[in-house]
Protein backbone atom coordinates (compact mmCIF):
# COMPACT_ATOMS: atom_id res chain seq x y z
CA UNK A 1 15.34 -9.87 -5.44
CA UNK A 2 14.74 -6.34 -4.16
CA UNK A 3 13.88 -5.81 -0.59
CA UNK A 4 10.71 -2.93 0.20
CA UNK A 5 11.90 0.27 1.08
CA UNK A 6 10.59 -0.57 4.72
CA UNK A 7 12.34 -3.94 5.22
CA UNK A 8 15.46 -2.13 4.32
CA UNK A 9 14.33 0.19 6.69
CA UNK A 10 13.50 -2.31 9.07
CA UNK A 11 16.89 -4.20 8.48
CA UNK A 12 18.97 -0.53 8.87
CA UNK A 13 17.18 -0.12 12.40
CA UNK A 14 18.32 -3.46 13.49
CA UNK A 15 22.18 -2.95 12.96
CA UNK A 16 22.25 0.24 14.34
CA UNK A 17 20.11 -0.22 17.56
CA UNK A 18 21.33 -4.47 18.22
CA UNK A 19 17.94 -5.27 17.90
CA UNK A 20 16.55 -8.81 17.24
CA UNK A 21 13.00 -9.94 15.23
CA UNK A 22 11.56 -10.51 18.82
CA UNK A 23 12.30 -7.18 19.36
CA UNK A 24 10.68 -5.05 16.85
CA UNK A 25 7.98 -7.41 16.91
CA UNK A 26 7.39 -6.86 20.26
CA UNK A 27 7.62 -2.73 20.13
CA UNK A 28 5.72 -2.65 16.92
CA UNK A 29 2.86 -4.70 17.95
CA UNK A 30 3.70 -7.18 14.16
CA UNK A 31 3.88 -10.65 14.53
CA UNK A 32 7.48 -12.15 14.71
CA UNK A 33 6.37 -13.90 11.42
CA UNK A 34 5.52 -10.93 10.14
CA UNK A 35 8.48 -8.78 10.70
CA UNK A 36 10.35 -11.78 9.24
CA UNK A 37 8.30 -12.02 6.32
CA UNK A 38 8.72 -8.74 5.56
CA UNK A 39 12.34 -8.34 6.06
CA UNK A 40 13.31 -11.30 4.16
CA UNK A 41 10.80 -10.62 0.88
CA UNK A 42 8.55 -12.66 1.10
CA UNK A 43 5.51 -10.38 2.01
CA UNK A 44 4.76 -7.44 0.27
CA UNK A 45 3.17 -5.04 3.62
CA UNK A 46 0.03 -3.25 3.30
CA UNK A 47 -0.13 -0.02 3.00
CA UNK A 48 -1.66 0.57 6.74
CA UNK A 49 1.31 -2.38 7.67
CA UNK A 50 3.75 0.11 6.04
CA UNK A 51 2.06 3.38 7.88
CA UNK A 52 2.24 1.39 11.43
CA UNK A 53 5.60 0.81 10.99
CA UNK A 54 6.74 4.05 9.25
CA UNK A 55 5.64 5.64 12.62
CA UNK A 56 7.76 2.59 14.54
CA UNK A 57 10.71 3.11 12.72
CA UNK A 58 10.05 7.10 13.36
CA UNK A 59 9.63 6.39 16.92
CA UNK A 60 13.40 4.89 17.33
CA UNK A 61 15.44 7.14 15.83
């Protein structure tokens, strides 16, 4: 299975910064679920879900 370009993303951000789900969820105003969700496959993210967090992920580097 092939992870989005944004949970990879997402998953990238996490090792480098020692962040948790709780976390991100939290600064990025998703849904622990969510974040989750996406990260692990099993949600494709909208396009304004991928926007929101392109800007997070932009935001913490």
């Amino acid at each position: 299975m092939s992870l989005s370009k944004i949970a990879e993303e997402l998953i990238d951000l996490q090792k480098r910064k020692e962040l948790t789900d709780t976390q991100i969820a939290f600064e990025s105003h998703f849904s622990v679920e969510k974040i989750h969700q996406i990260k692990a496959g099993e949600l494709e993210p909208s396009q304004e879900d991928i926007d929101h967090l392109t800007a997070y992920l932009a935001s913490k580097k």
